[in-house]
Protein backbone atom coordinates (compact mmCIF):
# COMPACT_ATOMS: atom_id res chain seq x y z
CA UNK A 1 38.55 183.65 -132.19
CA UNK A 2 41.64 184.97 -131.97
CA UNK A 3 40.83 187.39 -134.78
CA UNK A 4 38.09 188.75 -133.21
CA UNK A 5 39.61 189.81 -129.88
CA UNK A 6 42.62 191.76 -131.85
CA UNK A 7 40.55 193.88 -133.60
CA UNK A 8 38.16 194.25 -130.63
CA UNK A 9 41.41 195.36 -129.05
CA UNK A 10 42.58 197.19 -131.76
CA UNK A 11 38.94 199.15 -132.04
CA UNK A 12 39.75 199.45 -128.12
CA UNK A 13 43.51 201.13 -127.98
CA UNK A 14 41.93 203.72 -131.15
CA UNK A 15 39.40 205.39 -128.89
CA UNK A 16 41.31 205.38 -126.25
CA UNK A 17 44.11 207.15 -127.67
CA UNK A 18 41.44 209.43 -129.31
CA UNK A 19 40.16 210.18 -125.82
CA UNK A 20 43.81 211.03 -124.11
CA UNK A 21 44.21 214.43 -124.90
CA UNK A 22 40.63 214.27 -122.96
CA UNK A 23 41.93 212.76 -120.35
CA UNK A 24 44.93 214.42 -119.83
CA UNK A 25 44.54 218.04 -120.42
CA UNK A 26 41.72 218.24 -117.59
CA UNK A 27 44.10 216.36 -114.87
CA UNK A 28 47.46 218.63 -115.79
CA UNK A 29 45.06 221.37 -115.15
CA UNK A 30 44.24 220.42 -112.07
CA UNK A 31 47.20 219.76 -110.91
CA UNK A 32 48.56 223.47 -111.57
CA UNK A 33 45.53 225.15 -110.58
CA UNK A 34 42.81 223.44 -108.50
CA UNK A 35 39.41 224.73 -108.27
CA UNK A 36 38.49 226.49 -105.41
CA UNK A 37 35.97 224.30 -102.54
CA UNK A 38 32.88 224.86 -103.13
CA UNK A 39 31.85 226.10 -99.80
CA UNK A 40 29.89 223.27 -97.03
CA UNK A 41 26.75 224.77 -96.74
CA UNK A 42 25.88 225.17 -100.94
CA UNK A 43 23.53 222.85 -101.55
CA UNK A 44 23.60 221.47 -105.12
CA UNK A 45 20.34 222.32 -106.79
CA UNK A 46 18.72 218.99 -108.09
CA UNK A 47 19.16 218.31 -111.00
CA UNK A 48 16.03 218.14 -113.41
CA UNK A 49 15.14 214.82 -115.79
CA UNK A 50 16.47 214.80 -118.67
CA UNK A 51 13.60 213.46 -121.66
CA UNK A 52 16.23 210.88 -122.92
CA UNK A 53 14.68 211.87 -126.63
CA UNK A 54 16.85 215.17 -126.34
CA UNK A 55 19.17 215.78 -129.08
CA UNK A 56 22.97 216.89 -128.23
CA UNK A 57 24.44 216.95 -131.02
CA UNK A 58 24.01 215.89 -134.66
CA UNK A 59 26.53 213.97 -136.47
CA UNK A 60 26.32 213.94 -140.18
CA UNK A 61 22.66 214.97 -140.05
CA UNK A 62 21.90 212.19 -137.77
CA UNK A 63 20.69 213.08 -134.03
CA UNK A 64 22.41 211.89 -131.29
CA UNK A 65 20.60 211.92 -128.09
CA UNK A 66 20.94 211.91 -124.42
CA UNK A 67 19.80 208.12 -124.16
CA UNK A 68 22.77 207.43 -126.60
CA UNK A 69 25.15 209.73 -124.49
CA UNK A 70 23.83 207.53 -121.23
CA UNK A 71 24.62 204.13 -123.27
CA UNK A 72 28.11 205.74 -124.13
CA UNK A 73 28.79 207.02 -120.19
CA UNK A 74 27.81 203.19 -119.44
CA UNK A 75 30.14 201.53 -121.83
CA UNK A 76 33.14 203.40 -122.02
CA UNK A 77 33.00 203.63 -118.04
CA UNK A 78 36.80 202.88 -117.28
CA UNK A 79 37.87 205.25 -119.88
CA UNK A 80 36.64 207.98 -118.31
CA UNK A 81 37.09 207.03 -114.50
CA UNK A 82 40.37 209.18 -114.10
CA UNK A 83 38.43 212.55 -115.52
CA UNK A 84 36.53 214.80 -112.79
CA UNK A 85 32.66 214.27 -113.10
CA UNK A 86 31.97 217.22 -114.76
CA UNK A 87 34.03 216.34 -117.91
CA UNK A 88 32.48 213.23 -118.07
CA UNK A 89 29.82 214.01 -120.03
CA UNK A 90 31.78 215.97 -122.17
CA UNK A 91 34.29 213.40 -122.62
CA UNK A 92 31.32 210.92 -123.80
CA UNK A 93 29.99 213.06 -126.15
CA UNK A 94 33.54 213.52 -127.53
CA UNK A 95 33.85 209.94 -127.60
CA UNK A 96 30.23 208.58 -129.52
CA UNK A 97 30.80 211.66 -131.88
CA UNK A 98 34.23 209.68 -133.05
CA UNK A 99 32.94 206.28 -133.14
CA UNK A 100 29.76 207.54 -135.30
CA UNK A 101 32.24 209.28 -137.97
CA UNK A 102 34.52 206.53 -137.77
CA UNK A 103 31.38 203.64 -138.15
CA UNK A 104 30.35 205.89 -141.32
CA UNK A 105 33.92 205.66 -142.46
CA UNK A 106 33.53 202.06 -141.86
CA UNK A 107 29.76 201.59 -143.96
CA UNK A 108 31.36 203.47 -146.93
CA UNK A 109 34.36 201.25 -147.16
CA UNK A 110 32.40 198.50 -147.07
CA UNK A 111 33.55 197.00 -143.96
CA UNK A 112 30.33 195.84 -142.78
CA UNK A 113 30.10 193.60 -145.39
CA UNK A 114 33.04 191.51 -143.92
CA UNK A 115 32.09 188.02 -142.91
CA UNK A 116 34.59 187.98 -140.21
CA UNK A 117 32.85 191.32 -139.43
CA UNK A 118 29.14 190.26 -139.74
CA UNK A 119 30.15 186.98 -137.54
CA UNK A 120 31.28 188.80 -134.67
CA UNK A 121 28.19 191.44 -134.97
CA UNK A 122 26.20 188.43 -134.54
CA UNK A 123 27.68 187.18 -131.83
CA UNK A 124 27.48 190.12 -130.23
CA UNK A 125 23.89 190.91 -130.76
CA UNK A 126 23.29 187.32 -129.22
CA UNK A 127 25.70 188.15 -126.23
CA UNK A 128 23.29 191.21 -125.98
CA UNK A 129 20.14 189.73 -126.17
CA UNK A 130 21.62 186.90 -123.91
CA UNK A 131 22.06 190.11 -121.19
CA UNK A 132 18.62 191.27 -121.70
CA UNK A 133 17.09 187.59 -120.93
CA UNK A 134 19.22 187.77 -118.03
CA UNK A 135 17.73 190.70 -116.66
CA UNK A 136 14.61 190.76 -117.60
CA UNK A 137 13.80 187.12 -117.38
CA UNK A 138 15.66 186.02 -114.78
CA UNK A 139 16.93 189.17 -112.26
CA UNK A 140 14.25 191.44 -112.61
CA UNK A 141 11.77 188.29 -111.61
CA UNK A 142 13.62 187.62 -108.16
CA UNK A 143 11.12 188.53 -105.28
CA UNK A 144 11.84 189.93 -101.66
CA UNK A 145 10.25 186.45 -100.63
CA UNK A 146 12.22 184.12 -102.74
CA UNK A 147 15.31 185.81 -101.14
CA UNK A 148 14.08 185.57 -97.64
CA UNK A 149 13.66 181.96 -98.42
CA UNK A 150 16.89 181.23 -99.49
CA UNK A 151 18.12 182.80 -96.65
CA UNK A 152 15.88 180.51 -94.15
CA UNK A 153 16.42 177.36 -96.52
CA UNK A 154 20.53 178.32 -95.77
CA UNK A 155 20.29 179.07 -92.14
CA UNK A 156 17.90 175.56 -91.56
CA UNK A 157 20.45 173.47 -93.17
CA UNK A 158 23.31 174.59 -92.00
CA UNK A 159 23.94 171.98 -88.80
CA UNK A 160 24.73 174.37 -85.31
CA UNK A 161 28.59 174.90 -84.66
CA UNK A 162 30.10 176.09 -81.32
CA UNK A 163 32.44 179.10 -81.44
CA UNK A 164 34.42 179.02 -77.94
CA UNK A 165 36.12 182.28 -75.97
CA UNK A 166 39.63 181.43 -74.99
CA UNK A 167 42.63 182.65 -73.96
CA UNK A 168 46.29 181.22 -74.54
CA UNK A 169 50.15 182.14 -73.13
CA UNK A 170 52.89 181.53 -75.86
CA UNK A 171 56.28 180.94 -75.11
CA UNK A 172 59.27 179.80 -77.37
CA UNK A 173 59.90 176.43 -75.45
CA UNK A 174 58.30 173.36 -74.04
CA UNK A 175 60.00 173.89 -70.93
CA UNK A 176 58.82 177.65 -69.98
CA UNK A 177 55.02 175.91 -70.98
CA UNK A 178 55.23 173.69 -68.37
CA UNK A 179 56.39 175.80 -65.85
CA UNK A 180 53.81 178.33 -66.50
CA UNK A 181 51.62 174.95 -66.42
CA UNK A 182 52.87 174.43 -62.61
CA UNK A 183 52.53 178.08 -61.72
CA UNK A 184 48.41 177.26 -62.51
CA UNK A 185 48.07 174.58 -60.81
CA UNK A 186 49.58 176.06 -57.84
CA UNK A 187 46.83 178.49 -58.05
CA UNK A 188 48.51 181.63 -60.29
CA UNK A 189 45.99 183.99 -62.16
CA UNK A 190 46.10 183.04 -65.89
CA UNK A 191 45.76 186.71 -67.20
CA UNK A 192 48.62 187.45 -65.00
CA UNK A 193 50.73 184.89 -66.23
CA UNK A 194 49.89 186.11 -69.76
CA UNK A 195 50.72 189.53 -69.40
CA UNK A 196 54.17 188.83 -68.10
CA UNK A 197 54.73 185.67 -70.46
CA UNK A 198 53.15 185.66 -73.18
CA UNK A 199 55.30 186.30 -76.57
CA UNK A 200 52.50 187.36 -78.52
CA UNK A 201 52.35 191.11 -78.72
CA UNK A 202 48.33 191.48 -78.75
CA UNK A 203 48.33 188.89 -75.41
CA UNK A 204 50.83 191.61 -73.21
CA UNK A 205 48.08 193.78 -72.02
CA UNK A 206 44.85 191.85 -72.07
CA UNK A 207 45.37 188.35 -70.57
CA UNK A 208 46.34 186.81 -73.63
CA UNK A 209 42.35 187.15 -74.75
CA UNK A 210 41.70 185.58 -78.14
CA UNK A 211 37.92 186.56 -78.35
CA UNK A 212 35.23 184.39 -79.80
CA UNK A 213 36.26 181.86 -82.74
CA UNK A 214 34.80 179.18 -84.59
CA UNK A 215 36.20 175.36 -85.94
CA UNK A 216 38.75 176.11 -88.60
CA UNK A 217 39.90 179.93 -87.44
CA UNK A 218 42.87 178.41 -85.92
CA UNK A 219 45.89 176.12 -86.61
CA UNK A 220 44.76 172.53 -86.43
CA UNK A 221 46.70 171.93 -82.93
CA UNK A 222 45.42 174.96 -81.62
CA UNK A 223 41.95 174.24 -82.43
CA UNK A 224 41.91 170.99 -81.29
CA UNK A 225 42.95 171.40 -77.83
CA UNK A 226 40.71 174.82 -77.57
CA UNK A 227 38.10 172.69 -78.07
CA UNK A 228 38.49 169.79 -76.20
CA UNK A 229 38.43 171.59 -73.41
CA UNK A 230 35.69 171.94 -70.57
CA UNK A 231 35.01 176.20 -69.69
CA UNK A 232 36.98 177.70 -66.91
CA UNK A 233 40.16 174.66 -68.07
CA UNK A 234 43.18 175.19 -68.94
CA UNK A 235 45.18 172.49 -71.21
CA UNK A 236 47.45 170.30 -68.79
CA UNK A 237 50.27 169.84 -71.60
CA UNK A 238 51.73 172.57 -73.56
CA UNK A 239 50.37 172.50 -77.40
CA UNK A 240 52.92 173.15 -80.49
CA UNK A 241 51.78 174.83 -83.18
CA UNK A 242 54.02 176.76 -85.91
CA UNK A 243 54.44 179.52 -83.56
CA UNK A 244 56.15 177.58 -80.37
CA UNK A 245 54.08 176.79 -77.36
CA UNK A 246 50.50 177.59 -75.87
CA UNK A 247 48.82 177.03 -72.31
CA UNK A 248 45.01 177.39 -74.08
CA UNK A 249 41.74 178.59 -71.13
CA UNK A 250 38.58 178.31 -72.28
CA UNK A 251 36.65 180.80 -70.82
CA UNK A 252 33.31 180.02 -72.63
CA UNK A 253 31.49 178.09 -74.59
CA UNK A 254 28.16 178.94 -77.39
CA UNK A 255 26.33 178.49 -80.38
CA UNK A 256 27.30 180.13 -83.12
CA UNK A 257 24.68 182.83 -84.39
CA UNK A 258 24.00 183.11 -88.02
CA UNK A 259 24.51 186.35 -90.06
CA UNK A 260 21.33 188.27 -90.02
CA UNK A 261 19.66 188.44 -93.05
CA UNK A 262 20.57 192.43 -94.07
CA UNK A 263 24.21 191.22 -93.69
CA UNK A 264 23.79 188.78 -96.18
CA UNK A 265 20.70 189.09 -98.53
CA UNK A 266 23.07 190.22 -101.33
CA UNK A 267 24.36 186.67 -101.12
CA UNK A 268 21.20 185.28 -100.69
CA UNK A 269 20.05 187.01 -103.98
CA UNK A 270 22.65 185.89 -105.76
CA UNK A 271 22.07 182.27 -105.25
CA UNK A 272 18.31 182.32 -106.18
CA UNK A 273 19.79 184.38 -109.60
CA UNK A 274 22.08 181.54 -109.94
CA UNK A 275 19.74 178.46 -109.20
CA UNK A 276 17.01 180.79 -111.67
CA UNK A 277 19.25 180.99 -114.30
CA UNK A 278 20.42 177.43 -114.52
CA UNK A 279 16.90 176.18 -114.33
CA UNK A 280 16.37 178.46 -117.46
CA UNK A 281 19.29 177.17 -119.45
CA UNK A 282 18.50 173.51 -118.61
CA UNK A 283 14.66 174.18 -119.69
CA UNK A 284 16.03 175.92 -123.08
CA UNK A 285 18.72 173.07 -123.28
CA UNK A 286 16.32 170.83 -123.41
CA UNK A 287 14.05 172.20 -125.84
CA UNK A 288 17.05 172.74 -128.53
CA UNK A 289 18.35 170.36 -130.93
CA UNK A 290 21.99 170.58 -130.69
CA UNK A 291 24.61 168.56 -132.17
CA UNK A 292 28.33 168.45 -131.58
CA UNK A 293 30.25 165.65 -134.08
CA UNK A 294 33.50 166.29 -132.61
CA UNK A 295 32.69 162.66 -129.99
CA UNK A 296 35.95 164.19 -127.70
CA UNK A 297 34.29 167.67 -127.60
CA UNK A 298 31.16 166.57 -126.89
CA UNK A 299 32.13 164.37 -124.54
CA UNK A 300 33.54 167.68 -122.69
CA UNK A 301 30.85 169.50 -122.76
CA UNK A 302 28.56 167.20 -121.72
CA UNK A 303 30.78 167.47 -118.90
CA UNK A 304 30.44 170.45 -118.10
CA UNK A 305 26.99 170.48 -118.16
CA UNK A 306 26.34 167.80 -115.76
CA UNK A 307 28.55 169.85 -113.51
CA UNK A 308 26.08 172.97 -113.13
């Protein structure tokens, strides 16, 4: 394994250093001479299909076409994300030119012949075709309504949580707590009191107004006293947290609204993928006879797969 992720790595640093002068030459350019703005109002032309049959360029007789420039532009992606856009197609071509001369360099040495070599092409046409299922059995067969029902199943199960509105004072002592405690009860305005007491910077010019939270936004003692108490209270005993002492109001009280579905139908997707894709592998699992003699190893990855 370790083999086959050196010279993956090694196959890796070669094109890249084959693509620097590629990379570099265009951003030095730049740098001493920038292109002029195109102006606001030019509107780009559209640009017209492109029958991915094309040939650009032929490499030892052989045609290489757009739909093999697109597959390069797709896999050598990070290589070519610090070029302008322009040279990106340019710097593709560049690079599937070298690797077909250098993978006929390869076929006459015999190099494909290697077992270490036609192991890992195996595994990678598996990895591929693994990818392909993926899509097309699994992504490409998620519907608008299976989504939507995720999202409902999610929302229906999820048990209804308060979020409060409150508003706190925090001072560095117990003492100056208490005293703002007795200015209350005699009657002082809380968001007056904040504003000329409170130590937290945000608190100075709006009352000491947290906003709406939720359980769990914050610290434990905080939390718990927040909510414990009745709208339009205050807390009748200063609360320590971390960050000294707080006189908590609750101003309000309501349920919590769930996300709307547009804010979180990407997440939504994702788990019917996920729950899709296990089902799959489980169905496939089942239907293969597999054997592991290692007992420790198997014992693991039973493991595991009890786990998904």
């Amino acid at each position: 394994m370790s083999l086959l992720f050196s010279r993956a790595s090694l196959a890796s640093l070669g094109l890249a250093l084959g693509l620097s002068a590629l990379c570099l030459s265009p951003v030095t350019a730049q740098e001493t001479a920038p292109a002029p703005a195109a102006p606001a109002d030019a509107a780009a032309p559209a640009a017209a299909p492109v029958d991915p049959n094309t040939v650009i360029a032929t490499v030892n007789g052989q045609p290489l076409t757009e739909a093999d420039l697109v597959l390069a532009e797709g896999e050598l992606s990070q290589q070519f994300a610090q070029l302008p856009p322009e040279q990106r197609r340019a710097a593709a071509l560049s690079a599937a030119i070298e690797i077909r001369v250098m993978a006929a360099k390869a076929v006459t040495d015999g190099l494909d012949k290697d077992p270490d070599f036609q192991r890992r092409m195996a595994f990678l046409q598996q990895r591929a075709l693994h990818g392909e299922m993926v899509e097309k059995g699994v992504v490409d067969k998620v519907t608008d309504a299976e989504v939507r029902a995720r999202y409902d199943q999610e929302i229906a199960n999820t048990p209804p949580v308060n979020e409060v509105h409150a508003r706190h004072i925090l001072v560095k002592t117990k003492e100056e707590a208490e005293a703002i405690i007795k200015q209350l009860d005699g009657g002082g305005d809380f968001q007056k009191l904040a504003n000329e007491h409170t130590s937290d910077p945000s608190g100075k010019s709006n009352g000491g107004d947290l906003g709406w939270f939720g359980p769990g936004q914050m610290v434990p003692e905080f939390d718990k006293a927040a909510f414990a108490l009745e709208v339009g209270k205050y807390t009748k005993e200063p609360v320590q947290t971390q960050f000294g002492w707080h006189v908590i109001k609750l101003e309000d009280k309501r349920a919590k609204q769930p996300p709307a579905f547009d804010d979180v139908k990407d997440q939504a997707k994702q788990a019917v993928i996920r729950d899709k894709y296990f089902a799959l592998v489980k169905s496939l699992r089942a239907g293969a006879k597999v054997e592991i003699p290692d007992a420790n190893l198997k014992k693991a990855v039973d493991t595991l797969e009890s786990a998904k």
